[in-house]
N, C-alpha and C. Protein backbone atom coordinates (compact mmCIF):
# COMPACT_ATOMS: atom_id res chain seq x y z
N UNK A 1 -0.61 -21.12 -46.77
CA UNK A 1 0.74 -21.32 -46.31
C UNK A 1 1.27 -20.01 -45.75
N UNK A 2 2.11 -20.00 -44.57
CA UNK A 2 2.15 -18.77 -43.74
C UNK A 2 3.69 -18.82 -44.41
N UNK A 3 4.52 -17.59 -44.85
CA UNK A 3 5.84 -17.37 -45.14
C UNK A 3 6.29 -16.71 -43.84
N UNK A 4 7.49 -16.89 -43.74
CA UNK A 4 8.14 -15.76 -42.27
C UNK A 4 9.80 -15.35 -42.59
N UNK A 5 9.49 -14.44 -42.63
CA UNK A 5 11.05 -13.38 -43.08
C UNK A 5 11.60 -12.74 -41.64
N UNK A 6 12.84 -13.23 -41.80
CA UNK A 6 13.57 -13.23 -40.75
C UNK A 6 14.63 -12.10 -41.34
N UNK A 7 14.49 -10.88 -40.24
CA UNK A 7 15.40 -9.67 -40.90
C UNK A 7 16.24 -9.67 -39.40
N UNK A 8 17.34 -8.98 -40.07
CA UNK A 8 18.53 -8.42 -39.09
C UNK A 8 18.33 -6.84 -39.31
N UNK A 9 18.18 -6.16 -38.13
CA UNK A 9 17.93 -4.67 -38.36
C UNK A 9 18.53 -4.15 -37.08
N UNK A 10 19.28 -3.35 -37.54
CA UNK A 10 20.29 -3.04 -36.40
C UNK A 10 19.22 -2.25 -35.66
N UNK A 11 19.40 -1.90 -33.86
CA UNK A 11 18.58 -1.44 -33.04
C UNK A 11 18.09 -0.03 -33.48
N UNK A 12 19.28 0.61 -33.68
CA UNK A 12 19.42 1.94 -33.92
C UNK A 12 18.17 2.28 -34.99
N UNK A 13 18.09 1.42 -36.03
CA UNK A 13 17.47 1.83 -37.28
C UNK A 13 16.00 1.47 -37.00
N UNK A 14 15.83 0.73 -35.93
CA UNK A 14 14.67 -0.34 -35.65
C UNK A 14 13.55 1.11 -34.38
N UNK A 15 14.87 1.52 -33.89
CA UNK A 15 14.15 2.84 -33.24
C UNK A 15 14.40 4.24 -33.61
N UNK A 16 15.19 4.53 -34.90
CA UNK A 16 14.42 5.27 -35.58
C UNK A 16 13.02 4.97 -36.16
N UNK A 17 12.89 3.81 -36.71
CA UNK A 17 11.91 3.64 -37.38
C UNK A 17 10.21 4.16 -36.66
N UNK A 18 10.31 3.18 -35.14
CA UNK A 18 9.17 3.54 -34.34
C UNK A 18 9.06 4.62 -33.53
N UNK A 19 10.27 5.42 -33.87
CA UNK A 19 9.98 6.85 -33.22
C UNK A 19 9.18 7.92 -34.83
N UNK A 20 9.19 7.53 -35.75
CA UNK A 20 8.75 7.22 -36.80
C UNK A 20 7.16 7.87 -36.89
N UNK A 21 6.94 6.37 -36.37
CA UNK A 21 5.27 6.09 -36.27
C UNK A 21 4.20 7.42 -35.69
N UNK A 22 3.18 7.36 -35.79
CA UNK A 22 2.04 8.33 -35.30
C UNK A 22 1.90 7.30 -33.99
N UNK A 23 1.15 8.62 -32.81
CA UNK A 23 0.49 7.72 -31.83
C UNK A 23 0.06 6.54 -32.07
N UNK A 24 -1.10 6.42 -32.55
CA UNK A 24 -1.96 5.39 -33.12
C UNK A 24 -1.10 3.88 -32.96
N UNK A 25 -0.03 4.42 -34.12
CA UNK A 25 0.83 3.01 -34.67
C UNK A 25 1.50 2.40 -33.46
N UNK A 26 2.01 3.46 -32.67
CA UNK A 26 3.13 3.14 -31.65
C UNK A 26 2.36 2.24 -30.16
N UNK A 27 0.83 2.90 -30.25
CA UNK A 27 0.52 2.31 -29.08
C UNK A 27 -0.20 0.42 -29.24
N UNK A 28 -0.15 0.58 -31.06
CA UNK A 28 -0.87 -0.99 -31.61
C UNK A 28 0.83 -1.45 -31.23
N UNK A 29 1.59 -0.94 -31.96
CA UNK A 29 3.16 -1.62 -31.53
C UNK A 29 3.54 -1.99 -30.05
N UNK A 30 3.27 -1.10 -29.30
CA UNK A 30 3.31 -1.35 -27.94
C UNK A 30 1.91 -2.99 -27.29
N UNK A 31 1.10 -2.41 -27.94
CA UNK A 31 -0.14 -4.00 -27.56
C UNK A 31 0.74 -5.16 -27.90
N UNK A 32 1.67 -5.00 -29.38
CA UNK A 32 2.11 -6.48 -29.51
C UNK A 32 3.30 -6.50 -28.83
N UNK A 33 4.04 -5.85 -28.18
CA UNK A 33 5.34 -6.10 -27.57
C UNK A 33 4.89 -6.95 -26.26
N UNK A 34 3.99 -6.06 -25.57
CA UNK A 34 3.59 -6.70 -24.01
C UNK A 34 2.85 -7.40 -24.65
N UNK A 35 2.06 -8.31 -25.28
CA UNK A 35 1.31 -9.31 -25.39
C UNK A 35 2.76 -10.49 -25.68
N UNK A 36 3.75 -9.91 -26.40
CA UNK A 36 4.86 -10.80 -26.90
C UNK A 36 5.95 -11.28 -25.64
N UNK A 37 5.75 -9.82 -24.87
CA UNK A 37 6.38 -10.22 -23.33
C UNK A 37 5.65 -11.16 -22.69
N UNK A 38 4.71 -11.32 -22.12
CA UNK A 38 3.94 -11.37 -21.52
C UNK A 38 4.16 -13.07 -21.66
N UNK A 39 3.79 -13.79 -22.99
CA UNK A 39 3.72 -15.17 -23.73
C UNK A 39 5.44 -15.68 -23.07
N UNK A 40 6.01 -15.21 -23.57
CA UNK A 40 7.38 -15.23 -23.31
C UNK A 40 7.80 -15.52 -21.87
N UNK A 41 7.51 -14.54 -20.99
CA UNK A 41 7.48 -14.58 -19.31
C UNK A 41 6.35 -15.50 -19.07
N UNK A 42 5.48 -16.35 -19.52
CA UNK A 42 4.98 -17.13 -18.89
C UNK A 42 5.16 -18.44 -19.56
N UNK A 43 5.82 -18.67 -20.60
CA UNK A 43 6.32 -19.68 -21.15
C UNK A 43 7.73 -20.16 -20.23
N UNK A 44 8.45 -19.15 -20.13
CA UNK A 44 9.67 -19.58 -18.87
C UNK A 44 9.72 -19.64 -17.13
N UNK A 45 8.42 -18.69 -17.07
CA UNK A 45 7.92 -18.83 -15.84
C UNK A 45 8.14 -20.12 -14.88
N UNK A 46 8.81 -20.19 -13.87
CA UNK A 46 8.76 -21.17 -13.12
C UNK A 46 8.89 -20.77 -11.16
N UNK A 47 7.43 -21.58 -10.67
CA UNK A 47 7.69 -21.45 -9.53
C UNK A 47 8.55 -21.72 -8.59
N UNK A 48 9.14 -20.97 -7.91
CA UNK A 48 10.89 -21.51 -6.75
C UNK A 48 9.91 -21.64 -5.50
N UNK A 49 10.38 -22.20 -4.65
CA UNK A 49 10.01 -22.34 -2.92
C UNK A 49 9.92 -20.89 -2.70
N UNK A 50 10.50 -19.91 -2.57
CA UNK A 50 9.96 -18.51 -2.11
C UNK A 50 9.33 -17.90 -2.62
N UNK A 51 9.07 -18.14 -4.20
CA UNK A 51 7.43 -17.55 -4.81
C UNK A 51 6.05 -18.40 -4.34
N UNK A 52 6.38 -19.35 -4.24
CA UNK A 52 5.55 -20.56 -3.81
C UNK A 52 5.17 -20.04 -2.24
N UNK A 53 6.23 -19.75 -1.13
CA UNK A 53 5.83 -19.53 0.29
C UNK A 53 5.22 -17.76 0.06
N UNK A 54 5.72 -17.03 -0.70
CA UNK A 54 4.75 -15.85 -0.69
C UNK A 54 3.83 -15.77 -0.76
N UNK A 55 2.99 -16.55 -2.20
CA UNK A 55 1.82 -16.33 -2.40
C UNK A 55 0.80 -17.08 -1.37
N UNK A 56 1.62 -17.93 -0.54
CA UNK A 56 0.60 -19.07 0.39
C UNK A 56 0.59 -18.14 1.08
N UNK A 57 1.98 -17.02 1.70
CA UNK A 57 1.18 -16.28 2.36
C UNK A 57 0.28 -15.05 2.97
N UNK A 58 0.36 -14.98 1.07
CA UNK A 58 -0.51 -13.41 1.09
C UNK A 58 -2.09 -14.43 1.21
N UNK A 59 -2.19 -15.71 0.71
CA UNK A 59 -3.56 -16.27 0.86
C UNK A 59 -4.12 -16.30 2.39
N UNK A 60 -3.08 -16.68 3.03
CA UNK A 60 -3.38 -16.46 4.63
C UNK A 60 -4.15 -15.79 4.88
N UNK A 61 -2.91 -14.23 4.56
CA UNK A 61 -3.98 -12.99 4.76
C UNK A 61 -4.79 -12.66 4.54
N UNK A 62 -5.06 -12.96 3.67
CA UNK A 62 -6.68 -12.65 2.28
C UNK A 62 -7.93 -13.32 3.33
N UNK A 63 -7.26 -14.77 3.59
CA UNK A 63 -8.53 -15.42 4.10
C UNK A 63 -8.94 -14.59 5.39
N UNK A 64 -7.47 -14.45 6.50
CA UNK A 64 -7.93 -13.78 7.29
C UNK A 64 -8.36 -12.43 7.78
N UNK A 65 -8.60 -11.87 6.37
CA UNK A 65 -8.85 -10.76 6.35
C UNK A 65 -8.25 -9.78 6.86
N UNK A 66 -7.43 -10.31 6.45
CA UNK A 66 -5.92 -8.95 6.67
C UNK A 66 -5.32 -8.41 5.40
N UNK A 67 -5.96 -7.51 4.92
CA UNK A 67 -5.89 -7.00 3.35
C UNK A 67 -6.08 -5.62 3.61
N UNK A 68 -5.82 -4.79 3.10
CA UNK A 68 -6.53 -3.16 2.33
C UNK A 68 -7.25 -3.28 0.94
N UNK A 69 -7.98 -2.68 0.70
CA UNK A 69 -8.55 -2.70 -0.55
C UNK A 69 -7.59 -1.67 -1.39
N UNK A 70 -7.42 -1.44 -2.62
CA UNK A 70 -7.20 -0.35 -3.31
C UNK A 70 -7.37 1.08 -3.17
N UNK A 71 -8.66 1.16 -2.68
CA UNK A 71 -9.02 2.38 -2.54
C UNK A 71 -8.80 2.72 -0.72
N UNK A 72 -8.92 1.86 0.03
CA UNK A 72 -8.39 2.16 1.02
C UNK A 72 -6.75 2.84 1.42
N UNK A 73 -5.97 1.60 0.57
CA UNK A 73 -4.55 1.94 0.63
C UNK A 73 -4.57 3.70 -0.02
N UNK A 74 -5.14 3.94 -0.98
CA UNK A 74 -4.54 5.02 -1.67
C UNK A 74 -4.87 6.07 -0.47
N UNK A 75 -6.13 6.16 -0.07
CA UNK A 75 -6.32 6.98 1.34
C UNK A 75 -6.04 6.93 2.13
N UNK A 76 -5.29 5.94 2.57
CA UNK A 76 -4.13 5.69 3.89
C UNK A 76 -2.89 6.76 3.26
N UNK A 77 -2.59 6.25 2.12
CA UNK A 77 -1.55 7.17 1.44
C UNK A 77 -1.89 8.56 1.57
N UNK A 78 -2.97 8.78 0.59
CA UNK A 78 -2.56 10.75 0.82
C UNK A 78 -3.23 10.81 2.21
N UNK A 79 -3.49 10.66 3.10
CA UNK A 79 -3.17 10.86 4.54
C UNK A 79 -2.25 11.37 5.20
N UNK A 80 -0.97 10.10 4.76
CA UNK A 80 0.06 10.17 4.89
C UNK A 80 1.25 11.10 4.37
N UNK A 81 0.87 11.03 3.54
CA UNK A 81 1.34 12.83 2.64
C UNK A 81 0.80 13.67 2.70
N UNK A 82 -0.32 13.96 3.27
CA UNK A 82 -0.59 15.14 3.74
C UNK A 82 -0.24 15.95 4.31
């Protein structure tokens, strides 16, 4: 049987606490926040007509091979700042 305790902890005390922590702790704390975001933003997630017409038409591009790679863009970049 799983129990679940439901606390009220004011913010303040909640970030003293994890300023607290060692590296270690803070970055396992950090895995469960964005894993907790993450569930959350895709549980409410919903596609609109202009997320929907973007991604059709970055596919365009993709197909027609109108893309940069990663490593291209970044060397277009410091190019450009150069």
């Amino acid at each position: 049987m799983k129990t679940t305790v439901n606390l009220q902890i004011p913010l303040e005390t909640l970030t003293d606490a994890i300023c607290s922590l060692n590296l270690e702790h803070k970055r396992q704390l950090l895995d469960i926040l964005e894993q907790k975001i993450f569930e959350e933003e895709e549980k409410n997630y919903k596609d609109d007509d202009e997320t929907i017409a973007e991604i059709e038409a970055i596919r365009v591009e993709y197909k027609a091979g109108d893309y940069l790679t990663l490593d291209e863009y970044l060397a277009k970049n410091s190019e450009q700042s150069s």
